[in-house]
PDB file of N, CA and C in Angstrom:
ATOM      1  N   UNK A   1      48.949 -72.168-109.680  1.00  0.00           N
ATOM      2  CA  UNK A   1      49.933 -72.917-108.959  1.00  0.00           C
ATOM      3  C   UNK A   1      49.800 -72.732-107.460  1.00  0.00           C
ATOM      4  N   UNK A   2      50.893 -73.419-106.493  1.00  0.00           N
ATOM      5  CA  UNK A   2      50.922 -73.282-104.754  1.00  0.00           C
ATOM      6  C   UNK A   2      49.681 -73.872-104.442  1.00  0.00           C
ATOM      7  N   UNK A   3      48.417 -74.692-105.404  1.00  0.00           N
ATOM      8  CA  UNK A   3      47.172 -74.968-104.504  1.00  0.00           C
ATOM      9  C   UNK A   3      47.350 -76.171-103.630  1.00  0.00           C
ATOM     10  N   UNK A   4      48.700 -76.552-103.578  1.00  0.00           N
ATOM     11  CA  UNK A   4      49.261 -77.538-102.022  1.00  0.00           C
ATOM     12  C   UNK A   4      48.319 -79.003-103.237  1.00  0.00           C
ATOM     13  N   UNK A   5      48.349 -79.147-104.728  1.00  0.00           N
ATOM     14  CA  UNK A   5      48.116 -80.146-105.310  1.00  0.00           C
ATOM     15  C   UNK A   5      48.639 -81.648-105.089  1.00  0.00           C
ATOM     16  N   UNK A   6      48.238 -82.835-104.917  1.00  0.00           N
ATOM     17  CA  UNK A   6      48.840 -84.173-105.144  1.00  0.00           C
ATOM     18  C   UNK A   6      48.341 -85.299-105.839  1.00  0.00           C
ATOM     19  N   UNK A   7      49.219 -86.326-105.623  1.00  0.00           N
ATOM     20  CA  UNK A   7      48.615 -87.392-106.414  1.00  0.00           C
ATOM     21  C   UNK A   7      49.114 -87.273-108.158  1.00  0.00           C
ATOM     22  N   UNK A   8      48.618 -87.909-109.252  1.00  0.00           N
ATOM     23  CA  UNK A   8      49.313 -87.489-110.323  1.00  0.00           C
ATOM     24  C   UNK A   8      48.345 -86.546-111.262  1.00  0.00           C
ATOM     25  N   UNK A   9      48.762 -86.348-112.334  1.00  0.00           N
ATOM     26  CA  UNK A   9      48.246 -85.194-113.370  1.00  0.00           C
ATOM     27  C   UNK A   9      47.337 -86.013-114.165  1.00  0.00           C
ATOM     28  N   UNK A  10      45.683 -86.263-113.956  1.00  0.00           N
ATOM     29  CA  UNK A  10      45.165 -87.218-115.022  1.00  0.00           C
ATOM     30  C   UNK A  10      45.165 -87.175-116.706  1.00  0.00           C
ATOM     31  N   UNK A  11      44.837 -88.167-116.801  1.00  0.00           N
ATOM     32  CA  UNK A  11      45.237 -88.678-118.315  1.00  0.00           C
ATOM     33  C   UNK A  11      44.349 -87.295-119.409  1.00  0.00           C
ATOM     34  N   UNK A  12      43.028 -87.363-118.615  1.00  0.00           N
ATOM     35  CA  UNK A  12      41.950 -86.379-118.796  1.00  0.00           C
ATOM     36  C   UNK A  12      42.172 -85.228-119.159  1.00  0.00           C
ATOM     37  N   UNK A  13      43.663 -84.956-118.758  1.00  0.00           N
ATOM     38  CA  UNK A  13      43.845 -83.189-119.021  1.00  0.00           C
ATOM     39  C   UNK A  13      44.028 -83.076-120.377  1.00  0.00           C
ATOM     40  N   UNK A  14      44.625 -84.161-121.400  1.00  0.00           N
ATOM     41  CA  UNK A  14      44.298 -83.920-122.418  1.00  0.00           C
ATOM     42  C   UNK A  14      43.176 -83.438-123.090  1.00  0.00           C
ATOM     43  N   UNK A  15      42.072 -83.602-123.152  1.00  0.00           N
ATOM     44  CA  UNK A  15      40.360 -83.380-123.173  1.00  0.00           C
ATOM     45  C   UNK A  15      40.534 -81.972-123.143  1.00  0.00           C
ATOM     46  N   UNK A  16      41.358 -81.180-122.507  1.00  0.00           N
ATOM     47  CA  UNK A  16      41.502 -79.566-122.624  1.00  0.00           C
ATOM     48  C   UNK A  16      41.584 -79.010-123.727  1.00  0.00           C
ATOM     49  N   UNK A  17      41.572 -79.419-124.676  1.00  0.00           N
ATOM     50  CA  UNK A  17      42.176 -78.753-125.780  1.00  0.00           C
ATOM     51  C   UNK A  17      42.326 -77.546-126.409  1.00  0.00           C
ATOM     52  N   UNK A  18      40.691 -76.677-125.611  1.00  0.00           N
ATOM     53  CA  UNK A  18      41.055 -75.474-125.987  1.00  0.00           C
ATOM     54  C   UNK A  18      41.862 -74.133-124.622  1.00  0.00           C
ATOM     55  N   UNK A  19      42.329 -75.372-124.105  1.00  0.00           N
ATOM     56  CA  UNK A  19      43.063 -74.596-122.566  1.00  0.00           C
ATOM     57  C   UNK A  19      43.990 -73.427-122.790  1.00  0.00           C
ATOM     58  N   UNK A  20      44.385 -72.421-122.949  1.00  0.00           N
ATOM     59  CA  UNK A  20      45.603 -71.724-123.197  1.00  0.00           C
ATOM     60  C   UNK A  20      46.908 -71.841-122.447  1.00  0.00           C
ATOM     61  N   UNK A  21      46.540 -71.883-120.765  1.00  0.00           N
ATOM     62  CA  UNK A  21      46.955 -71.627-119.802  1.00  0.00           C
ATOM     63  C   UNK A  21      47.309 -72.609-118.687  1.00  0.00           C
ATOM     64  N   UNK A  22      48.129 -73.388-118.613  1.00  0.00           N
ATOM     65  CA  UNK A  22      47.912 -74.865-117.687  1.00  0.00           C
ATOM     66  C   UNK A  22      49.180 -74.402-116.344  1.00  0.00           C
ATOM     67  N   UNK A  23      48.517 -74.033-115.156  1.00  0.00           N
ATOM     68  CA  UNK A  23      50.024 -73.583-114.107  1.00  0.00           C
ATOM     69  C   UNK A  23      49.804 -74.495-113.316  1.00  0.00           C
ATOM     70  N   UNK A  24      50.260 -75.587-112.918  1.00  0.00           N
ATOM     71  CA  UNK A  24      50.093 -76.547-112.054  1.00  0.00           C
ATOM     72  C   UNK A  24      51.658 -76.661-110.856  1.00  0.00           C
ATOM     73  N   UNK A  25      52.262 -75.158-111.169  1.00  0.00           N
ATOM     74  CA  UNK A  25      53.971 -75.150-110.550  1.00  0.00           C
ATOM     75  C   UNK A  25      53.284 -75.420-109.309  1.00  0.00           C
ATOM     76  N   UNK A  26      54.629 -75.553-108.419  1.00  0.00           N
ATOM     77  CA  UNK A  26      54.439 -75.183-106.830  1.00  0.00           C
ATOM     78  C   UNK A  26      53.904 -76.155-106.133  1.00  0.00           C
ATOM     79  N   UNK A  27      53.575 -77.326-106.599  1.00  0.00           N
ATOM     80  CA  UNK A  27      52.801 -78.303-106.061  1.00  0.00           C
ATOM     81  C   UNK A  27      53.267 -79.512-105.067  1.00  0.00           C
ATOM     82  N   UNK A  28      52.838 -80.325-105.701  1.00  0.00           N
ATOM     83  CA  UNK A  28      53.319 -81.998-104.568  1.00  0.00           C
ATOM     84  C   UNK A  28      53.309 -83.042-105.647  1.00  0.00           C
ATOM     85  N   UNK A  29      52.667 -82.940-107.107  1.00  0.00           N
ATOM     86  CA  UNK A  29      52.076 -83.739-107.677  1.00  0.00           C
ATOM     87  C   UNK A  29      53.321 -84.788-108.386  1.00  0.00           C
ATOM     88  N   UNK A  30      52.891 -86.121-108.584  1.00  0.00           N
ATOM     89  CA  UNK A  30      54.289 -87.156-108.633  1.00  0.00           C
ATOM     90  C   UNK A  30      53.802 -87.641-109.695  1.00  0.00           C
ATOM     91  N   UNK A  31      54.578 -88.650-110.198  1.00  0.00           N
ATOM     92  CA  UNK A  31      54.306 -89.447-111.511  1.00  0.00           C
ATOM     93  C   UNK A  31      55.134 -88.604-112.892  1.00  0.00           C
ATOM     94  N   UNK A  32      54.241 -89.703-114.011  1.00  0.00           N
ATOM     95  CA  UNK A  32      54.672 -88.986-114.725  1.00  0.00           C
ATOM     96  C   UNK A  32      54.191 -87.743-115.656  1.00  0.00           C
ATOM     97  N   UNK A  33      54.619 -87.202-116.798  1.00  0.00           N
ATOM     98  CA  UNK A  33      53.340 -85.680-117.422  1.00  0.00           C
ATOM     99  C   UNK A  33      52.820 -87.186-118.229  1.00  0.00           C
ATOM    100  N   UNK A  34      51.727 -86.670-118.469  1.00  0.00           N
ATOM    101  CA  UNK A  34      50.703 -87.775-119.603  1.00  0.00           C
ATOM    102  C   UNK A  34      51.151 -87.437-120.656  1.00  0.00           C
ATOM    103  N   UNK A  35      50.749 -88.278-121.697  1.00  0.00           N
ATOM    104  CA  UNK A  35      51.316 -88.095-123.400  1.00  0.00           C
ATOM    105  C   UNK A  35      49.646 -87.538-123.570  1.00  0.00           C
ATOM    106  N   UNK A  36      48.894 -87.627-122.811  1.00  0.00           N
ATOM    107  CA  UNK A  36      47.501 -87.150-123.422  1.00  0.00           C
ATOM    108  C   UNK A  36      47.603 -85.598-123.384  1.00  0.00           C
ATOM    109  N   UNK A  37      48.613 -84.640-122.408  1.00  0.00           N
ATOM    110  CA  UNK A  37      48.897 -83.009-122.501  1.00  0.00           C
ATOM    111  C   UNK A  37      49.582 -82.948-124.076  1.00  0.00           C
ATOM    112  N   UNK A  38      50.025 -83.789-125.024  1.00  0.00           N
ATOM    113  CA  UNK A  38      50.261 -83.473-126.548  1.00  0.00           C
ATOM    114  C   UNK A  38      48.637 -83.146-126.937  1.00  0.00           C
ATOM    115  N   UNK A  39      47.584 -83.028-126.607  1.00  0.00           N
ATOM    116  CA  UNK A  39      46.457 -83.358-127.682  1.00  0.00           C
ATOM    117  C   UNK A  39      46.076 -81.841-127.398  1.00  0.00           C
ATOM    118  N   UNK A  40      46.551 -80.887-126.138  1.00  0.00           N
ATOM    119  CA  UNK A  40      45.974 -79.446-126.155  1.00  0.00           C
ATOM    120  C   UNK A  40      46.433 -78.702-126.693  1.00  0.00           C
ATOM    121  N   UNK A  41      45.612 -78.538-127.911  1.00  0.00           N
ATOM    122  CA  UNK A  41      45.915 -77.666-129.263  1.00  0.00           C
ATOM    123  C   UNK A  41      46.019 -76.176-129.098  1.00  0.00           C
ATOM    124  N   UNK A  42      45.417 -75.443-127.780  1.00  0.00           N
ATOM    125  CA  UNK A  42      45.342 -74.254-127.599  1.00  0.00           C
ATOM    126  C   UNK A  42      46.229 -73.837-126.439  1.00  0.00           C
ATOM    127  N   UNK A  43      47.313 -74.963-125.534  1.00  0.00           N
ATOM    128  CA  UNK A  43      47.859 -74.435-124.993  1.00  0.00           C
ATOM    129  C   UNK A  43      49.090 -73.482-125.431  1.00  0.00           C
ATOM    130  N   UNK A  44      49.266 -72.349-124.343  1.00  0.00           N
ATOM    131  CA  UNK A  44      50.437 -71.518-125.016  1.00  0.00           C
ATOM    132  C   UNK A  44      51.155 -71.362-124.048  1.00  0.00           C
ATOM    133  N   UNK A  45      50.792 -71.477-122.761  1.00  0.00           N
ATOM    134  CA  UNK A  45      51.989 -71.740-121.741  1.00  0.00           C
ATOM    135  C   UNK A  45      51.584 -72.709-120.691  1.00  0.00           C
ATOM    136  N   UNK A  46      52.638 -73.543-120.493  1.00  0.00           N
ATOM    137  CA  UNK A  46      52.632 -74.958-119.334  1.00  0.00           C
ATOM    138  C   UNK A  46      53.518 -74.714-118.034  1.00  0.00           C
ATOM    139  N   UNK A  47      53.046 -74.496-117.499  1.00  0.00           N
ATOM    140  CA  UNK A  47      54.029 -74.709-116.134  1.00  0.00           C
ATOM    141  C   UNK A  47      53.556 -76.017-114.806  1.00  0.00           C
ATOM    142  N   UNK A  48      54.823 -76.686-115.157  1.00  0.00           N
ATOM    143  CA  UNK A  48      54.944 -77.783-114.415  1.00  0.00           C
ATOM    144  C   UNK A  48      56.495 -77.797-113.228  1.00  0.00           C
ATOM    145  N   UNK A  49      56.492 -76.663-113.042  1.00  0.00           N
ATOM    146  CA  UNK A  49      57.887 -76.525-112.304  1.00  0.00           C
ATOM    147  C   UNK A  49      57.576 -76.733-110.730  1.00  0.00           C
ATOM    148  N   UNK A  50      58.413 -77.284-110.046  1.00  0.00           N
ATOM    149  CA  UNK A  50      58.827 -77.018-108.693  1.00  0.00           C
ATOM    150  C   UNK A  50      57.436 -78.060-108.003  1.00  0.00           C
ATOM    151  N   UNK A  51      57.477 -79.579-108.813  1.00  0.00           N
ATOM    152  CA  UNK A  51      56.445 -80.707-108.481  1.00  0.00           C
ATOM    153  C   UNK A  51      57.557 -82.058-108.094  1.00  0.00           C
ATOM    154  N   UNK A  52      57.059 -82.934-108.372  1.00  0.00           N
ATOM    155  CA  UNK A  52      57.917 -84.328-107.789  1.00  0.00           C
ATOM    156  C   UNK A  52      57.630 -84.803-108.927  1.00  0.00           C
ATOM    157  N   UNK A  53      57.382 -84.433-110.141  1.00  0.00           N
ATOM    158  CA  UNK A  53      57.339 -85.762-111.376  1.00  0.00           C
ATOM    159  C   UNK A  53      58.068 -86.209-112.106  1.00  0.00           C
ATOM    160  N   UNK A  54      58.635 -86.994-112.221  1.00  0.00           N
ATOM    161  CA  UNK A  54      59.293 -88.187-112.576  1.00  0.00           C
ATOM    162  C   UNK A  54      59.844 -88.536-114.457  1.00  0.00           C
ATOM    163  N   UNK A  55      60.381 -89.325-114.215  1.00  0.00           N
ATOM    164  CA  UNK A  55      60.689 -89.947-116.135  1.00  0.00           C
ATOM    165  C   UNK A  55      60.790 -89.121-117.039  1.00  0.00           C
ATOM    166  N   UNK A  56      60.159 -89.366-118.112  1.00  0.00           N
ATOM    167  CA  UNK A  56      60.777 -88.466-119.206  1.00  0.00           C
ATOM    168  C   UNK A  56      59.702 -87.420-119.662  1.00  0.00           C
ATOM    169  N   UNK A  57      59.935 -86.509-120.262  1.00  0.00           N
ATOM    170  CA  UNK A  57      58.925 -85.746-121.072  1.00  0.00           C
ATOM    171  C   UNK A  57      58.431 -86.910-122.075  1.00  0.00           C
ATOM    172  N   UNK A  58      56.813 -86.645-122.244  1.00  0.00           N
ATOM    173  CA  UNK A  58      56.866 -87.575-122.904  1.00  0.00           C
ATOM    174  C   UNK A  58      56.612 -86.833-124.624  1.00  0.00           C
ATOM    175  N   UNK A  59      57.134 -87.659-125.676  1.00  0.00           N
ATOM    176  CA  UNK A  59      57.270 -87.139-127.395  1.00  0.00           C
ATOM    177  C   UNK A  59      56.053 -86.538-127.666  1.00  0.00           C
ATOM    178  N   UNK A  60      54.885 -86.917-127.307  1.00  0.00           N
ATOM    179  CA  UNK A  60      53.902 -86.389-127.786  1.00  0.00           C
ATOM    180  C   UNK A  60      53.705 -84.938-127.647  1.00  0.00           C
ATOM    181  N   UNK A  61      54.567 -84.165-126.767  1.00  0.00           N
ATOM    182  CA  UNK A  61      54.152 -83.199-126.168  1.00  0.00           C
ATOM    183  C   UNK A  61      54.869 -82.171-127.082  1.00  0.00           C
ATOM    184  N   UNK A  62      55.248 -82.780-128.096  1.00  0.00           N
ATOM    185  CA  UNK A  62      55.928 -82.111-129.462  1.00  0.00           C
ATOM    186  C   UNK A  62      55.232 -81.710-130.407  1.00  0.00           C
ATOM    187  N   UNK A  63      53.635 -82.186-130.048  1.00  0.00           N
ATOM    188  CA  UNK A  63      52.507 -82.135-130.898  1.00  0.00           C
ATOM    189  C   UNK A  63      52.641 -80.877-130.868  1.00  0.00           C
ATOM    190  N   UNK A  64      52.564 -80.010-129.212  1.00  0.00           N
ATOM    191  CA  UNK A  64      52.511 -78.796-128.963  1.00  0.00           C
ATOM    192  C   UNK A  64      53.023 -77.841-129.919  1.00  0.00           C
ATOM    193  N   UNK A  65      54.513 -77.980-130.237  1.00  0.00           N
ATOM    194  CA  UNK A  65      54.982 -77.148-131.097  1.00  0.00           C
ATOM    195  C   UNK A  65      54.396 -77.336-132.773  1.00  0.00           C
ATOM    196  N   UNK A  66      53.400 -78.384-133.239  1.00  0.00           N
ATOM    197  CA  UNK A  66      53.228 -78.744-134.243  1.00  0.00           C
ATOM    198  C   UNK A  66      51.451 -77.335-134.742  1.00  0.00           C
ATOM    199  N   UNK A  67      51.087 -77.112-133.132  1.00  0.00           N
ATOM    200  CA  UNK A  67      49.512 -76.679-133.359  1.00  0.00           C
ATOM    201  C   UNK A  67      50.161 -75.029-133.469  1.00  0.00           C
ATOM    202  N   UNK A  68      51.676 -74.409-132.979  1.00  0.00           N
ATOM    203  CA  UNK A  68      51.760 -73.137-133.500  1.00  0.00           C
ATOM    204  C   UNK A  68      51.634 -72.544-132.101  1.00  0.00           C
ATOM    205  N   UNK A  69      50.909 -72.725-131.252  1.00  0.00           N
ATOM    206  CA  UNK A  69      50.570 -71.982-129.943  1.00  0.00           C
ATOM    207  C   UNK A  69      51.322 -71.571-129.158  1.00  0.00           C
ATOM    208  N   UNK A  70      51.779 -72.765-128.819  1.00  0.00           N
ATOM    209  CA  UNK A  70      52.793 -72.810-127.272  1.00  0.00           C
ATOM    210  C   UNK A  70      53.509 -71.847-127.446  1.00  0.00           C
ATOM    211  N   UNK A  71      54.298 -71.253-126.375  1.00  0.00           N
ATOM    212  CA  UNK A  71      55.419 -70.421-126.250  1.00  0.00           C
ATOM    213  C   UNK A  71      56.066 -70.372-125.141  1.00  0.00           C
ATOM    214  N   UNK A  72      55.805 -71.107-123.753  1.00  0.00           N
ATOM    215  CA  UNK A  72      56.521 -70.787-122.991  1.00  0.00           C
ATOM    216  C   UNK A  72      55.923 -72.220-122.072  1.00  0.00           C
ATOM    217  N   UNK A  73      57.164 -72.845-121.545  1.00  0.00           N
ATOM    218  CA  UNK A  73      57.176 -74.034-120.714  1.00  0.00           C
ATOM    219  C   UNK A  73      58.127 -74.286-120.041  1.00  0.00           C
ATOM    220  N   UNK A  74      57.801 -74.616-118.915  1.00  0.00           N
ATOM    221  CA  UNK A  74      58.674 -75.046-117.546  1.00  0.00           C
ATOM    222  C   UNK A  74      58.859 -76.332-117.095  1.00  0.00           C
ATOM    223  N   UNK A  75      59.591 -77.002-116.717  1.00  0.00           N
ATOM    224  CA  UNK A  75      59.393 -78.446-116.985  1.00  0.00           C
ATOM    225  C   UNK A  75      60.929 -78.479-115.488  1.00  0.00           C
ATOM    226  N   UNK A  76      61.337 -77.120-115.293  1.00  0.00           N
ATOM    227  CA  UNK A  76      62.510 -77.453-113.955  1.00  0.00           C
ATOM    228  C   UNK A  76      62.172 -77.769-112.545  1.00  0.00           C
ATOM    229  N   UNK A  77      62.798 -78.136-111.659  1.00  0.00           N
ATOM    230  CA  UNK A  77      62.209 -78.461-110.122  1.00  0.00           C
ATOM    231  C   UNK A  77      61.874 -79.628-110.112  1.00  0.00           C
ATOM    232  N   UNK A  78      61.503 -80.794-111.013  1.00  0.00           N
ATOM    233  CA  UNK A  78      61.333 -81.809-110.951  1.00  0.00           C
ATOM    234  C   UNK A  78      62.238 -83.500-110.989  1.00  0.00           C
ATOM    235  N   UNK A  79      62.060 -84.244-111.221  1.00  0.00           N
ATOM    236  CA  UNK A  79      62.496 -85.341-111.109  1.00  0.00           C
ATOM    237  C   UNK A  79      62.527 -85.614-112.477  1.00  0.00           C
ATOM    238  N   UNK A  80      62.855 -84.904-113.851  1.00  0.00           N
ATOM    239  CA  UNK A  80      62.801 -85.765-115.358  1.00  0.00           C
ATOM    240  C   UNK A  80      64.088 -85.656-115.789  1.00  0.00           C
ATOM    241  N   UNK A  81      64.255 -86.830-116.336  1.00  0.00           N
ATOM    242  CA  UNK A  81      65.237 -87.228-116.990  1.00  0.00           C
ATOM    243  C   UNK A  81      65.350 -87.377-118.421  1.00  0.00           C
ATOM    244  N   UNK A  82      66.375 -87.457-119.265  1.00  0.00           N
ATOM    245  CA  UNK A  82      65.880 -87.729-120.771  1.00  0.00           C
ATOM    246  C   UNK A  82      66.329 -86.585-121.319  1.00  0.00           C
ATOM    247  N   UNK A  83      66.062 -86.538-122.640  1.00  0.00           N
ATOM    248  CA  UNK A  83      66.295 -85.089-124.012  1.00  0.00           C
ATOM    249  C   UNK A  83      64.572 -84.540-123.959  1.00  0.00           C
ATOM    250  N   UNK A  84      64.950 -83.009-123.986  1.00  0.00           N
ATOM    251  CA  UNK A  84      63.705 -82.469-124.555  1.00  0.00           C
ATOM    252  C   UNK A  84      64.209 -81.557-126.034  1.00  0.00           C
ATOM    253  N   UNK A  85      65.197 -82.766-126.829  1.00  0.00           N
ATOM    254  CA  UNK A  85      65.499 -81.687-128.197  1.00  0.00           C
ATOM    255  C   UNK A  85      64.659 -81.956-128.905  1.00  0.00           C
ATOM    256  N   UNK A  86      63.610 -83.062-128.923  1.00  0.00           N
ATOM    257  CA  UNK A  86      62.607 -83.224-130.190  1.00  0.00           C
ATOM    258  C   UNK A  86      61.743 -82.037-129.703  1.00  0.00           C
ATOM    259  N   UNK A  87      61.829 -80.904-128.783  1.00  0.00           N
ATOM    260  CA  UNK A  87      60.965 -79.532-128.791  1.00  0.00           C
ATOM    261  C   UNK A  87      61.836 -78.790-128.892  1.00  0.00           C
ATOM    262  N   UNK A  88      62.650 -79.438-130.182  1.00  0.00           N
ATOM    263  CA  UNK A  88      63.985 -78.162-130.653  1.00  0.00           C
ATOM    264  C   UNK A  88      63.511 -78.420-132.684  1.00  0.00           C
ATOM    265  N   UNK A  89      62.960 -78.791-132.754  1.00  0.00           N
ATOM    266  CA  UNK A  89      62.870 -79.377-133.987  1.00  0.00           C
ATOM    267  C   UNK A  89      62.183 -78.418-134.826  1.00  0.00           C
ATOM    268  N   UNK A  90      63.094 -78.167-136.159  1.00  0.00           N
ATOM    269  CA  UNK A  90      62.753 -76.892-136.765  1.00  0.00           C
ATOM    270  C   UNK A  90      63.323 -75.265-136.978  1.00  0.00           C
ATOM    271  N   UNK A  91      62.560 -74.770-136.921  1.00  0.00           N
ATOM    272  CA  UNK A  91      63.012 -72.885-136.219  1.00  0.00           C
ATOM    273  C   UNK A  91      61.718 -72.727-135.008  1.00  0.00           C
ATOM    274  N   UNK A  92      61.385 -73.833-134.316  1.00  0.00           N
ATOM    275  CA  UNK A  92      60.322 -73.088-133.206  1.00  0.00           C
ATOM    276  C   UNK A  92      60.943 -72.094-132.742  1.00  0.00           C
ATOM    277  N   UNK A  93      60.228 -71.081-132.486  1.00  0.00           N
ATOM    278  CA  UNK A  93      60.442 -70.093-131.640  1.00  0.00           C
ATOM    279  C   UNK A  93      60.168 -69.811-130.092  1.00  0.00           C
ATOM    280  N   UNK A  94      60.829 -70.289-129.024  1.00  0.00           N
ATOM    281  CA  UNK A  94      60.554 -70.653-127.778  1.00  0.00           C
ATOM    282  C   UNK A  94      60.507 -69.554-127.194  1.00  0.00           C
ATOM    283  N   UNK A  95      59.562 -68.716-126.390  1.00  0.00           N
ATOM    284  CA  UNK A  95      59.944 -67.459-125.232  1.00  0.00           C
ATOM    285  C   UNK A  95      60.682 -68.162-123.965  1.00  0.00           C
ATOM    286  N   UNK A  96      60.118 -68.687-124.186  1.00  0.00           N
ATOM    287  CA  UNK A  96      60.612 -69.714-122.499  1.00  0.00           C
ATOM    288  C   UNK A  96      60.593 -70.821-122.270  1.00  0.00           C
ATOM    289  N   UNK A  97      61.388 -71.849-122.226  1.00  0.00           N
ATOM    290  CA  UNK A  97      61.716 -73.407-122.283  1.00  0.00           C
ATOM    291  C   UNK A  97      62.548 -73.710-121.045  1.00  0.00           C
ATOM    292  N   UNK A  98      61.901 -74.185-120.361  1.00  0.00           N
ATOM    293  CA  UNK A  98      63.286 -73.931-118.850  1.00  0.00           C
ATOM    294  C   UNK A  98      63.290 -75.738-118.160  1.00  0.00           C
ATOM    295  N   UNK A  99      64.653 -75.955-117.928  1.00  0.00           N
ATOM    296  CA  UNK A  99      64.308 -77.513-117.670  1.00  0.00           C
ATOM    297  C   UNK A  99      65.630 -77.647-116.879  1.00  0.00           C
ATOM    298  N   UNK A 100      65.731 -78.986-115.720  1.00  0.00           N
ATOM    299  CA  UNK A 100      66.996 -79.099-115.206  1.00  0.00           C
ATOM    300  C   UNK A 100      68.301 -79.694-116.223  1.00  0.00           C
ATOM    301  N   UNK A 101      68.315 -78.832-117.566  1.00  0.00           N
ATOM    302  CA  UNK A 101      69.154 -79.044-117.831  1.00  0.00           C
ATOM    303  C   UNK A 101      70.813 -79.047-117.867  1.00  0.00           C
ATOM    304  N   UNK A 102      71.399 -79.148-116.490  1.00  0.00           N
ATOM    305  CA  UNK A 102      72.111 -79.029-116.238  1.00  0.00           C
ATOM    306  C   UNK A 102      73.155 -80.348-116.163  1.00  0.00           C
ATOM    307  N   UNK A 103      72.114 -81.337-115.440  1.00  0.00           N
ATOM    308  CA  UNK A 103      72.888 -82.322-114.989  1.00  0.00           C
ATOM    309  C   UNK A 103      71.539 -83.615-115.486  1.00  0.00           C
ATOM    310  N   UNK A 104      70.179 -82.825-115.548  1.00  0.00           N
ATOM    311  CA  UNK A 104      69.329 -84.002-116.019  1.00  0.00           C
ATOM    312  C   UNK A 104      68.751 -84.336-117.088  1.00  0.00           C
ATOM    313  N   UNK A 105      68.684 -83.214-117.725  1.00  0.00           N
ATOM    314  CA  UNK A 105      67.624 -83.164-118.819  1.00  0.00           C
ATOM    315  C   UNK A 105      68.804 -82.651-120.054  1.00  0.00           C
ATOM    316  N   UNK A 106      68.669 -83.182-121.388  1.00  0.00           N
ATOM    317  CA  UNK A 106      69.388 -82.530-122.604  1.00  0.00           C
ATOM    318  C   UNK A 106      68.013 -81.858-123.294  1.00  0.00           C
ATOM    319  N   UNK A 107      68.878 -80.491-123.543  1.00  0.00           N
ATOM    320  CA  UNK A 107      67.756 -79.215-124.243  1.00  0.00           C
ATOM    321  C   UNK A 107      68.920 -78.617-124.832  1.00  0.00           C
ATOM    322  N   UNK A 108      69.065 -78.160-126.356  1.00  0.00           N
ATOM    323  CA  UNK A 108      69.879 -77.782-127.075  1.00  0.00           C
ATOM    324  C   UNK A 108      69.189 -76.678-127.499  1.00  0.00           C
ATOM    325  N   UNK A 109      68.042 -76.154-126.734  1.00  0.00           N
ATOM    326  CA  UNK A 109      67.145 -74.677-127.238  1.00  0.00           C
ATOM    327  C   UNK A 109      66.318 -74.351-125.773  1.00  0.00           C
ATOM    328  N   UNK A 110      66.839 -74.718-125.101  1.00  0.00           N
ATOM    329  CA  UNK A 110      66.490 -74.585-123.661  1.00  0.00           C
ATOM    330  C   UNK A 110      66.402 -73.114-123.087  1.00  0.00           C
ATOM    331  N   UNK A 111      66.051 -72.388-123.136  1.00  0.00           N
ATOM    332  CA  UNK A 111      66.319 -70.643-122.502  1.00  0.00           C
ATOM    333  C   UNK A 111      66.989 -70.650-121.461  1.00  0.00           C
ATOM    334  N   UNK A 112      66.849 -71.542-120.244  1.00  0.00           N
ATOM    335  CA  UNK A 112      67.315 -71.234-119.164  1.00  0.00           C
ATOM    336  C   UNK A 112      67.457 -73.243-118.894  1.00  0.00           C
ATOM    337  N   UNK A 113      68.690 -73.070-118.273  1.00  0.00           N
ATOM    338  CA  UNK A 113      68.965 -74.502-117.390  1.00  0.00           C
ATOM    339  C   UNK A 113      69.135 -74.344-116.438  1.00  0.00           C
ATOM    340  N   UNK A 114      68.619 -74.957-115.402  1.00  0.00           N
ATOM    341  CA  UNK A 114      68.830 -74.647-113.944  1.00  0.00           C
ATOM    342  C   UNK A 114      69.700 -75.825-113.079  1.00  0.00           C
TER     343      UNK A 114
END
């Protein structure tokens, strides 16, 4: 994260699949997350906090909880709007789920709302 990043998050990052580790916090980067970040089967933690991106989480990214990996994601500091409860679905077990759910985002398994 902090690498002073812009422009948006390409579609491409899906293609990661065996990524563990995705920190893209701290940035400039706008738009929206791609539905192509559902296809990285090996991520286990995402941080997308404290960027300018926009709209909704998108569903696919529910895949995540489907491959077993993930455990910890940041999704606060930004511009999204919408529910992130379809990454409540089940008994997942979240370490860390953090989102502006306060006033923007609905998370009914959220760890932290900011």
């Amino acid at each position: 994260g902090e690498n002073e990043l812009t422009g948006t998050i390409p579609t491409e990052i899906g293609l990661l699949e065996r990524c563990t580790l995705l920190n893209l916090r701290d940035n400039e980067l706008t738009g929206t997350i791609p539905s192509e970040m559902g296809n990285m089967k090996g991520l286990e933690w995402l941080g997308l906090l404290d960027n300018q991106l926009n709209g909704t989480v998108p569903m696919e990214l529910g895949n995540l909880t489907q491959y077993g990996n993930v455990r910890s994601a940041y999704f606060r500091g930004n511009n999204i709007t919408g529910s992130l409860d379809f990454l409540c679905e089940g008994a997942y077990n979240w370490t860390e789920l953090e989102a502006d759910c306060v006033d923007e985002v609905e998370c009914r398994c959220c760890t932290a709302c900011v």
